[in-house]
C-alpha atoms as a PDB file:
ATOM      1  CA  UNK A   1       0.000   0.000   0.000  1.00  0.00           C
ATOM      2  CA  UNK A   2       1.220   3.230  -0.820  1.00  0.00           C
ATOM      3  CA  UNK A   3      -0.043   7.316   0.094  1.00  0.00           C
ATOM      4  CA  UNK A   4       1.299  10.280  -0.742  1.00  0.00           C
ATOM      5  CA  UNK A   5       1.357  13.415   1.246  1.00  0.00           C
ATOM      6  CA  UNK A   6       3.194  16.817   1.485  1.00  0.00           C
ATOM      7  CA  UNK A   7       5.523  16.209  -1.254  1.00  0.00           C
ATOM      8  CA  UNK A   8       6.634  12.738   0.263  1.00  0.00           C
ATOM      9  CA  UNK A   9       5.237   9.221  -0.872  1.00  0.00           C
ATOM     10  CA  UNK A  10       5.069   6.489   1.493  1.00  0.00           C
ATOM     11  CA  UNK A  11       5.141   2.498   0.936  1.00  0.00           C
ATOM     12  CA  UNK A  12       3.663   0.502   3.927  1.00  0.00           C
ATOM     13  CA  UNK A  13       3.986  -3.550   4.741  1.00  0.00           C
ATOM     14  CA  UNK A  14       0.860  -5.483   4.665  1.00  0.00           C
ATOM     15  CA  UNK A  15       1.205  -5.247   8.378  1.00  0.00           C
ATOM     16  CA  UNK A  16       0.943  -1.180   7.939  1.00  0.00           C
ATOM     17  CA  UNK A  17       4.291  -0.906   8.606  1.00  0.00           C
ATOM     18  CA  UNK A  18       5.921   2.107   7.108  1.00  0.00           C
ATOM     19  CA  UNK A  19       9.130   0.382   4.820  1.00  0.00           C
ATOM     20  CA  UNK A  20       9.883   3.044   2.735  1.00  0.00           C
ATOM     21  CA  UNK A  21       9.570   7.012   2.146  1.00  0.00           C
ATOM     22  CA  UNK A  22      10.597   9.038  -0.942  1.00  0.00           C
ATOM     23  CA  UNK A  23       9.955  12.155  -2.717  1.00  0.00           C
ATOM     24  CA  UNK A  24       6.441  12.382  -4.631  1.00  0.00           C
ATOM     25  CA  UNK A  25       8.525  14.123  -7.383  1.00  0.00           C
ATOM     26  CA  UNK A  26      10.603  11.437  -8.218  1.00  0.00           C
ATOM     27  CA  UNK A  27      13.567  13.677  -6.776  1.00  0.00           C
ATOM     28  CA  UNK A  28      14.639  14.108  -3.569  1.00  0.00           C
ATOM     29  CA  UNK A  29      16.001  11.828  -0.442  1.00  0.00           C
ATOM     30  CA  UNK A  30      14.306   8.722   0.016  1.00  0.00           C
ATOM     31  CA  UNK A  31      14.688   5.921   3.240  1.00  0.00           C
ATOM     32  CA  UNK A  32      14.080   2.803   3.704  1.00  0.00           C
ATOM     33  CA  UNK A  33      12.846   0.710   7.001  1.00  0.00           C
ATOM     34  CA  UNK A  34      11.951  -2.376   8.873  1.00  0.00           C
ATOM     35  CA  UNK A  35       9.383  -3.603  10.636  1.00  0.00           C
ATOM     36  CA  UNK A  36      10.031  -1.751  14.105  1.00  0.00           C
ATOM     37  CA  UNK A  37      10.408   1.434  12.146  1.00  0.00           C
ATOM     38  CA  UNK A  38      14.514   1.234  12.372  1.00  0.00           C
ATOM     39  CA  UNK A  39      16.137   3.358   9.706  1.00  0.00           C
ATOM     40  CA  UNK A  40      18.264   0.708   7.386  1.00  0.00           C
ATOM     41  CA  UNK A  41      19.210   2.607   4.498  1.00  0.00           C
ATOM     42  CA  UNK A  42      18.583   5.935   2.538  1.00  0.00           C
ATOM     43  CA  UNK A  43      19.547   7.476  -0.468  1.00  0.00           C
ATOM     44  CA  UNK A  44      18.858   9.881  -3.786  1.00  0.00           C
ATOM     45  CA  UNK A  45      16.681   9.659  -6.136  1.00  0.00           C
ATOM     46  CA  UNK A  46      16.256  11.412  -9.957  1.00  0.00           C
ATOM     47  CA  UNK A  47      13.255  11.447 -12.119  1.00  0.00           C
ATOM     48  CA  UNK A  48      12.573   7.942  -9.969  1.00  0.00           C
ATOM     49  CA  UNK A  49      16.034   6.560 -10.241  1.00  0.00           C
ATOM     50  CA  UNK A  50      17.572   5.967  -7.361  1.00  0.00           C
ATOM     51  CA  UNK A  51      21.579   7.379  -8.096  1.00  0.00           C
ATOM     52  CA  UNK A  52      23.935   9.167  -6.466  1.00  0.00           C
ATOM     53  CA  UNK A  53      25.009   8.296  -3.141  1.00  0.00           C
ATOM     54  CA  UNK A  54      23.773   5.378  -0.852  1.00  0.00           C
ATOM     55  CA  UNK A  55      23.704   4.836   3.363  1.00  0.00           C
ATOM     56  CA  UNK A  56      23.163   1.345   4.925  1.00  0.00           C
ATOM     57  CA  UNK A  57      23.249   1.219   8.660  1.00  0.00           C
ATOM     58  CA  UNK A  58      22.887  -1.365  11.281  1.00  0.00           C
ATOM     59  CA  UNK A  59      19.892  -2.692  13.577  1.00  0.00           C
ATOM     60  CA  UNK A  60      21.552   0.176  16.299  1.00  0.00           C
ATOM     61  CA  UNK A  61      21.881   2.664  13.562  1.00  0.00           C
ATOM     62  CA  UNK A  62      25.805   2.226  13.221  1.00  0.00           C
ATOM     63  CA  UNK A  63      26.775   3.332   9.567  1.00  0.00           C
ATOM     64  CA  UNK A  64      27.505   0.702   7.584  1.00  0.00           C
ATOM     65  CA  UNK A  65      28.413   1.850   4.144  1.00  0.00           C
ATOM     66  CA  UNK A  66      28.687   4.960   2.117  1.00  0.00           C
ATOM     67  CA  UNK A  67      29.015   4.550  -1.544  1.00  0.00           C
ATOM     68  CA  UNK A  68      27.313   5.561  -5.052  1.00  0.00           C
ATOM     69  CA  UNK A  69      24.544   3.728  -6.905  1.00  0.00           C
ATOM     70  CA  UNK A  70      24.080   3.714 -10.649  1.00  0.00           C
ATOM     71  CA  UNK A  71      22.134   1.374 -12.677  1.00  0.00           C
ATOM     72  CA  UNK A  72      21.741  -1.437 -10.031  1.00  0.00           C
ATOM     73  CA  UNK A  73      25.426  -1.135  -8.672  1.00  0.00           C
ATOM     74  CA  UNK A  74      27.401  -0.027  -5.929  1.00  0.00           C
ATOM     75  CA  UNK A  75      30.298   2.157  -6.821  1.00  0.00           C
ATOM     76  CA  UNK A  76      33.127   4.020  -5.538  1.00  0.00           C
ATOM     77  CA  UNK A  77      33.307   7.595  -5.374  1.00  0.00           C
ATOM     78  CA  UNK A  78      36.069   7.775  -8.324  1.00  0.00           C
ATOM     79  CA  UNK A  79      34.036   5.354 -10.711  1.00  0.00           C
ATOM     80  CA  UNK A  80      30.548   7.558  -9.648  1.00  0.00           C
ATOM     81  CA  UNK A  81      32.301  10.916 -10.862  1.00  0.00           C
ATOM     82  CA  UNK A  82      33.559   9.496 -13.592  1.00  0.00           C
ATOM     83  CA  UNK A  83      30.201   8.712 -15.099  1.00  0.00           C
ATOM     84  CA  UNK A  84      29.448  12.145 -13.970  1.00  0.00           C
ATOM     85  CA  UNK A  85      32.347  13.643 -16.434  1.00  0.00           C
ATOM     86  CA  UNK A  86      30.654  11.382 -18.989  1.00  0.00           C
ATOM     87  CA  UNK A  87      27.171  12.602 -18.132  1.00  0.00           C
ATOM     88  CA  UNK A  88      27.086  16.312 -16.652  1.00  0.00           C
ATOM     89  CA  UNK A  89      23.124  15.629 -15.669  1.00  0.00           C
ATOM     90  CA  UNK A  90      24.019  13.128 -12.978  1.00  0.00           C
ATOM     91  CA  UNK A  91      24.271  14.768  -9.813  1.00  0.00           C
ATOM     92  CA  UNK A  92      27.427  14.761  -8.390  1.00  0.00           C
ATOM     93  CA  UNK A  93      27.843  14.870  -4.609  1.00  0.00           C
ATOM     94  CA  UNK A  94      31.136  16.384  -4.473  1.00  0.00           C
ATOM     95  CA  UNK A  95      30.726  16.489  -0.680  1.00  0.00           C
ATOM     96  CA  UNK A  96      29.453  13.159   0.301  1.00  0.00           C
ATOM     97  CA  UNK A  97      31.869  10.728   1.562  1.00  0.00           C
ATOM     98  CA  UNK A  98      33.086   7.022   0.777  1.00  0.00           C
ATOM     99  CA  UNK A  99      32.928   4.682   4.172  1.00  0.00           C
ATOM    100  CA  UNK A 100      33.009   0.927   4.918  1.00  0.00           C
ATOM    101  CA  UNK A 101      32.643  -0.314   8.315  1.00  0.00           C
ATOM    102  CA  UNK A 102      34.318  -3.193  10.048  1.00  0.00           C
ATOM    103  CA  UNK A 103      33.878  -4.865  13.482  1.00  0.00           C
ATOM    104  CA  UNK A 104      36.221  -4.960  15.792  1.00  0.00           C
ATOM    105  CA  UNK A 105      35.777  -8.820  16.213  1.00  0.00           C
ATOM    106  CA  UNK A 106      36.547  -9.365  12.724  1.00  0.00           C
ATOM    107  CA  UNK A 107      39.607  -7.310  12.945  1.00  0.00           C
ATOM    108  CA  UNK A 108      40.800  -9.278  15.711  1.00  0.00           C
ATOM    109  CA  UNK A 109      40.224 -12.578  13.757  1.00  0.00           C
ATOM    110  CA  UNK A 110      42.208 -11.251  10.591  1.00  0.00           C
ATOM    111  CA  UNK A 111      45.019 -10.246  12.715  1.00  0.00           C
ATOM    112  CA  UNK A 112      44.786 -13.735  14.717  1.00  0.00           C
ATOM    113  CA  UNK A 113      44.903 -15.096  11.179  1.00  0.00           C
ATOM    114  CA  UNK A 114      47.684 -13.338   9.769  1.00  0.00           C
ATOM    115  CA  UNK A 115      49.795 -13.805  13.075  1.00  0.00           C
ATOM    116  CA  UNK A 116      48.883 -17.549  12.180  1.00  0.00           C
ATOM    117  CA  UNK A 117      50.168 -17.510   8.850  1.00  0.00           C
ATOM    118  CA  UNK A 118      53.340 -15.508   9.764  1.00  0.00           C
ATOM    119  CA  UNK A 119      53.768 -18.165  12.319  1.00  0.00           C
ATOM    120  CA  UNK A 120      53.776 -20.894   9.819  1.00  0.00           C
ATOM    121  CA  UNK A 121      55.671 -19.058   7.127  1.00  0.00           C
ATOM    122  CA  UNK A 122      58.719 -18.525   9.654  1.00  0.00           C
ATOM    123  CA  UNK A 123      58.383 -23.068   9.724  1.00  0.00           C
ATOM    124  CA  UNK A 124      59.704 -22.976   6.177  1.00  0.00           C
ATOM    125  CA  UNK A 125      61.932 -21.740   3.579  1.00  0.00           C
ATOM    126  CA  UNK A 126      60.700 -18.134   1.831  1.00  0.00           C
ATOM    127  CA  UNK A 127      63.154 -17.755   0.056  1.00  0.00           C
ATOM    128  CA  UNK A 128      61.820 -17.906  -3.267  1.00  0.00           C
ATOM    129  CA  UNK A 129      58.581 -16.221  -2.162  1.00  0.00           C
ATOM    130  CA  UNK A 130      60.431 -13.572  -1.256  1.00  0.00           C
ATOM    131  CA  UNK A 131      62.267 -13.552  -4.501  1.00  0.00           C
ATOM    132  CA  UNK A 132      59.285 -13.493  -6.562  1.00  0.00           C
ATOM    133  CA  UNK A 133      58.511 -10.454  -4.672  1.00  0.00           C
ATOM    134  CA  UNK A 134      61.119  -8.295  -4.696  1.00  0.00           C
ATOM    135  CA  UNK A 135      61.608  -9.218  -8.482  1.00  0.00           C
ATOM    136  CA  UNK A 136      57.299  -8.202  -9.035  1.00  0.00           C
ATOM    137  CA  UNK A 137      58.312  -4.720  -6.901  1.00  0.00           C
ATOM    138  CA  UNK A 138      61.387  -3.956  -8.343  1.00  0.00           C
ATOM    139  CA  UNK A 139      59.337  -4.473 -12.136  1.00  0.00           C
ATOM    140  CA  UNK A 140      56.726  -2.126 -11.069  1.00  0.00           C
ATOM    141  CA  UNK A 141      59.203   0.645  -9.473  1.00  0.00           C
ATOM    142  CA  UNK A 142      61.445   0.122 -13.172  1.00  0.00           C
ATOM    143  CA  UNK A 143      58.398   0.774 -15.168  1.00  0.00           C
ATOM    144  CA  UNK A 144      56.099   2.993 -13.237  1.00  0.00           C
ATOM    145  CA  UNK A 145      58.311   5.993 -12.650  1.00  0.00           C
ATOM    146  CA  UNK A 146      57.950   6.330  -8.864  1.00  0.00           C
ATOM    147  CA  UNK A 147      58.189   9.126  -7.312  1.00  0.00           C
ATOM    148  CA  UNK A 148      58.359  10.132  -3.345  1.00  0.00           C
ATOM    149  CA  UNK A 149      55.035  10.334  -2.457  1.00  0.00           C
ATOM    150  CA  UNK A 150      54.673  13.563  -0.142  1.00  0.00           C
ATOM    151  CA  UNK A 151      57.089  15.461  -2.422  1.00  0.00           C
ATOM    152  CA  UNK A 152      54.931  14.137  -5.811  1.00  0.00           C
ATOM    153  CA  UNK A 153      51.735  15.351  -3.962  1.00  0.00           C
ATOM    154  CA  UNK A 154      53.295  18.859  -2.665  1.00  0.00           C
ATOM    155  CA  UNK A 155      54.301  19.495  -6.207  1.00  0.00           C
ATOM    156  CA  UNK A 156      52.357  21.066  -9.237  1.00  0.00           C
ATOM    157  CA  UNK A 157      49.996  21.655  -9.967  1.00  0.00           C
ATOM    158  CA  UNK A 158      49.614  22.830  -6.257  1.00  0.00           C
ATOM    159  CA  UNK A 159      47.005  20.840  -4.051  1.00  0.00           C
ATOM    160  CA  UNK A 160      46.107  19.214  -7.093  1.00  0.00           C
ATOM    161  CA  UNK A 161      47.496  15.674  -7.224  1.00  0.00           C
ATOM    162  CA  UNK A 162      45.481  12.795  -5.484  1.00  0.00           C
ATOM    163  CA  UNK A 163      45.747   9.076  -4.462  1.00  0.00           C
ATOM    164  CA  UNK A 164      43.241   6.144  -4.988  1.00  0.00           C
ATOM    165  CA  UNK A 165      39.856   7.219  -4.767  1.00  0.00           C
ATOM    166  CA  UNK A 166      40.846  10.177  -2.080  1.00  0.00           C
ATOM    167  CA  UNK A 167      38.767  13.457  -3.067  1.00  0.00           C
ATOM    168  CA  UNK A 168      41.225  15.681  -2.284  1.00  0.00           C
ATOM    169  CA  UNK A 169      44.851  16.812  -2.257  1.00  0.00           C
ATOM    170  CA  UNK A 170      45.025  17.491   1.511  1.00  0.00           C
ATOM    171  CA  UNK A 171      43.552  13.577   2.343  1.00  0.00           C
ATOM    172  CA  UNK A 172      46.088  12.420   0.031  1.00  0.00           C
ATOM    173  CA  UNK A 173      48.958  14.099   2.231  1.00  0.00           C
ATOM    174  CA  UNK A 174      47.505  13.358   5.019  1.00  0.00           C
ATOM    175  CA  UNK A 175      47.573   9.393   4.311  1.00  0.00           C
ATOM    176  CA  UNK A 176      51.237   9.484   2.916  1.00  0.00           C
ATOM    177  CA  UNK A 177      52.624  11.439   6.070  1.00  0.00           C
ATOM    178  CA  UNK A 178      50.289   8.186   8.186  1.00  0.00           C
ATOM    179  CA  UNK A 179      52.247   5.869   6.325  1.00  0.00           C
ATOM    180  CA  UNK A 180      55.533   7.882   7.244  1.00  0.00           C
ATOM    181  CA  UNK A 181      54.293   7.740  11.383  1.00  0.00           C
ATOM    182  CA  UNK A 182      53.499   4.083  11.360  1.00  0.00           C
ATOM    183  CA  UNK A 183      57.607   2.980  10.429  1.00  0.00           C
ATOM    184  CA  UNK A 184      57.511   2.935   6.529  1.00  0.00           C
ATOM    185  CA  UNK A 185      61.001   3.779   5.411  1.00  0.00           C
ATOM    186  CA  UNK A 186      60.111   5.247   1.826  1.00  0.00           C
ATOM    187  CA  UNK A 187      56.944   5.604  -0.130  1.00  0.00           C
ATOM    188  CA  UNK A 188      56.960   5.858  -3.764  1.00  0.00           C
ATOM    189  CA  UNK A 189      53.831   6.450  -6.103  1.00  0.00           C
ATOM    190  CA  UNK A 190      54.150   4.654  -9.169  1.00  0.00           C
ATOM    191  CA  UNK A 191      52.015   4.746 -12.290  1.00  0.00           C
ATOM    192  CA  UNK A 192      50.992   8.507 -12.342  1.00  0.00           C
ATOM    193  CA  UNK A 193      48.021   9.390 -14.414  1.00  0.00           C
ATOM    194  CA  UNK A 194      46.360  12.651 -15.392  1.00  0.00           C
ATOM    195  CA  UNK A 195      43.205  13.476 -15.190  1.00  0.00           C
ATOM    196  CA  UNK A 196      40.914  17.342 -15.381  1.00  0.00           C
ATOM    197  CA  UNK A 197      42.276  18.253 -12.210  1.00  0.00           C
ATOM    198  CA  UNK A 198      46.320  17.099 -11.582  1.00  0.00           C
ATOM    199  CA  UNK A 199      47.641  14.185 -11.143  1.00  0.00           C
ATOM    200  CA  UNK A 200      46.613  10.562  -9.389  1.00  0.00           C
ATOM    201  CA  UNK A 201      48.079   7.574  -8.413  1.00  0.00           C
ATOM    202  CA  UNK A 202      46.363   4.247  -6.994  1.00  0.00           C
ATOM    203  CA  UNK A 203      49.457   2.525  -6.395  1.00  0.00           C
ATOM    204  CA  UNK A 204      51.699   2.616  -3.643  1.00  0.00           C
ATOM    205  CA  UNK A 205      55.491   0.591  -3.381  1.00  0.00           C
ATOM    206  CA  UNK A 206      56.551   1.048   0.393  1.00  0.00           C
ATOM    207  CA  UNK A 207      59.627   0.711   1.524  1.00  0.00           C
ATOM    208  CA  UNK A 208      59.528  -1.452   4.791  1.00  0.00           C
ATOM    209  CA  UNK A 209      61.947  -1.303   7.854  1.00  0.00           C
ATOM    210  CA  UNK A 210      63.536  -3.984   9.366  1.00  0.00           C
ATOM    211  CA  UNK A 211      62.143  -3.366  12.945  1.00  0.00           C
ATOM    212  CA  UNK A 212      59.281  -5.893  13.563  1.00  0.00           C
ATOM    213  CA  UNK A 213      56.770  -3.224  15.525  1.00  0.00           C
ATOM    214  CA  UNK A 214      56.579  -0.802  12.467  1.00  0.00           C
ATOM    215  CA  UNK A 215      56.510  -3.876   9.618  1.00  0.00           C
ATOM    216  CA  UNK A 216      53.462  -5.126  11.614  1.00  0.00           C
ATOM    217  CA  UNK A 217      52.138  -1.410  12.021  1.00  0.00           C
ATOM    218  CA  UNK A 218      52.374  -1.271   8.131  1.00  0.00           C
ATOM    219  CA  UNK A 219      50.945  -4.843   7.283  1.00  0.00           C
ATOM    220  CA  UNK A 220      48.054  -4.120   9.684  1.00  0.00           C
ATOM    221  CA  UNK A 221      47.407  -0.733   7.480  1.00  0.00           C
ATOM    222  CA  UNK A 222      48.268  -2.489   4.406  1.00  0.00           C
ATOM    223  CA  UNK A 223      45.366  -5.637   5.494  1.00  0.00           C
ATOM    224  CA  UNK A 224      42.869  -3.391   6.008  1.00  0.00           C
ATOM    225  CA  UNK A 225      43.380  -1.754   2.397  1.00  0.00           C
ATOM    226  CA  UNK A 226      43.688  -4.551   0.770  1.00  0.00           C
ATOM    227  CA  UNK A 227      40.131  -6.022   2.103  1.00  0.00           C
ATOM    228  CA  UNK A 228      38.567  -2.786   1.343  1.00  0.00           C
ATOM    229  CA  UNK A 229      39.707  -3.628  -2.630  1.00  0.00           C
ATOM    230  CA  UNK A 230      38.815  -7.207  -2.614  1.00  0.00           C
ATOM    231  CA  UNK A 231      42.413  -8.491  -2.440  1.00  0.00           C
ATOM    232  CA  UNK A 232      44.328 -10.964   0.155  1.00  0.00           C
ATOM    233  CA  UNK A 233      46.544  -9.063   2.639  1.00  0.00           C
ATOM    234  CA  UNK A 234      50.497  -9.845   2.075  1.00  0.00           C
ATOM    235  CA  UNK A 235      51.763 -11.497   4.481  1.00  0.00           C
ATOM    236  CA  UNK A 236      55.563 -10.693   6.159  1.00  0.00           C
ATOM    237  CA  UNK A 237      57.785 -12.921   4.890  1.00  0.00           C
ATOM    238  CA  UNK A 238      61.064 -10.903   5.282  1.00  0.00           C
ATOM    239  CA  UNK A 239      60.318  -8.878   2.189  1.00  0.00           C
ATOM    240  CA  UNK A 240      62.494  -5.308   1.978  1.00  0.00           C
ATOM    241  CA  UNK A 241      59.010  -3.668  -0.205  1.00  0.00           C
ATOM    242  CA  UNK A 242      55.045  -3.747  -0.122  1.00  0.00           C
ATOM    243  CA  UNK A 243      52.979  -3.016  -3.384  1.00  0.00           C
ATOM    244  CA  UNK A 244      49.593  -1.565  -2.243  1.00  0.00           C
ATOM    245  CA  UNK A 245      46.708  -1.222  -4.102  1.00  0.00           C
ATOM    246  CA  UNK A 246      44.635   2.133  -3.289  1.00  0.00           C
ATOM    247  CA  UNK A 247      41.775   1.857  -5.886  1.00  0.00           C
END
């Protein structure tokens, strides 16, 4: 069953449960609910489209996600705005932000994981693991013309040059100079592209040190970045460099 009122339509359960609330117009915020009236995501719509960005949250209300939604999918930030360049009628949301939320029980099982598999790898021979590293590192730094990451991004154009999917130039320093406080030795951007605004990389090669607090500092960092991409985390085998994927 459905009503509209004041501008706003409303969808209700067979139980006469409100589940969802949207803009008469087509355009406009819309939400959507449960059964005890608990908020569980909410969005934007456009001439009845839902696009733009997307909020899921939790039975308590903890935030969940933050992303973009085009034509049935979930995107990033960086693949949203694209589509925007491509179509100057999508809205753009310049100011919304990206978010993915973890528990802090499954962060303490990855990390009781990885410490599992470092465990095990330190039973047997790395060496050519750690080989085929290096040699897939050193590849990437030959052919992607690195470049030190805070001076790259402090360079011209000014406050221009990004990482990953990061909106903005100051974010972008402000994760290099993290990486810099946690122990990494070096950090070179490889791969620089251009795009209408400066510069942008979405790949990282870190230098690590040889101290094992700041390695496990950096892996811990480096874990969580690479679940957030859909990848496996490295794991420390003794290697002297980290590639990290950032989009």
């Amino acid at each position: 069953m459905s009503e509209g009122a004041d501008n706003v339509k409303k969808v209700y359960s067979p139980a006469g449960k409100l589940c969802w609330a949207g803009p008469a117009n087509g355009t406009g915020v819309y939400r959507c609910y449960v059964e005890d009236g608990t908020l569980v995501a909410e969005g934007w719509m456009q001439n009845g489209e839902q696009v733009g960005w997307l909020k899921s949250y939790d039975s308590d209300g903890t935030l969940l996600m933050e992303k973009f939604w085009h034509r049935c999918k979930i995107l990033s930030k960086k693949q949203y705005h694209k589509l925007c360049d491509k179509n100057p009628e999508m809205p753009r949301f310049d100011d919304a932000k990206e978010y993915s939320f973890i528990t802090a029980a499954d962060l303490k099982l990855e990390r009781q994981v990885q410490q599992k598999q470092a465990q095990a790898l330190l039973k047997v021979d790395n060496t050519e693991s750690r080989k085929e590293h290096e040699e897939f590192c050193q590849k990437r730094l030959a052919e992607g013309n690195p470049r030190e990451v805070v001076e790259w991004l402090s360079g011209e154009p000014k406050g221009q040059n990004t990482l990953g999917e990061l909106a903005t130039n100051k974010e972008s320093l402000k994760l290099a100079r993290k990486l810099y406080s946690i122990g990494a030795v070096k950090v070179l951007a490889i791969e620089i592209g251009k795009n209408e605004r400066g510069e942008n990389s979405g790949k990282l090669v870190i230098v690590l040190p040889s101290e094992p607090e700041p390695r496990k500092r950096i892996f811990r960092w480096s874990s969580k970045q690479a679940r957030e991409q859909g990848f496996d985390p490295d794991v420390d085998i003794g290697q002297e460099h980290l590639f990290v994927m950032l989009d």
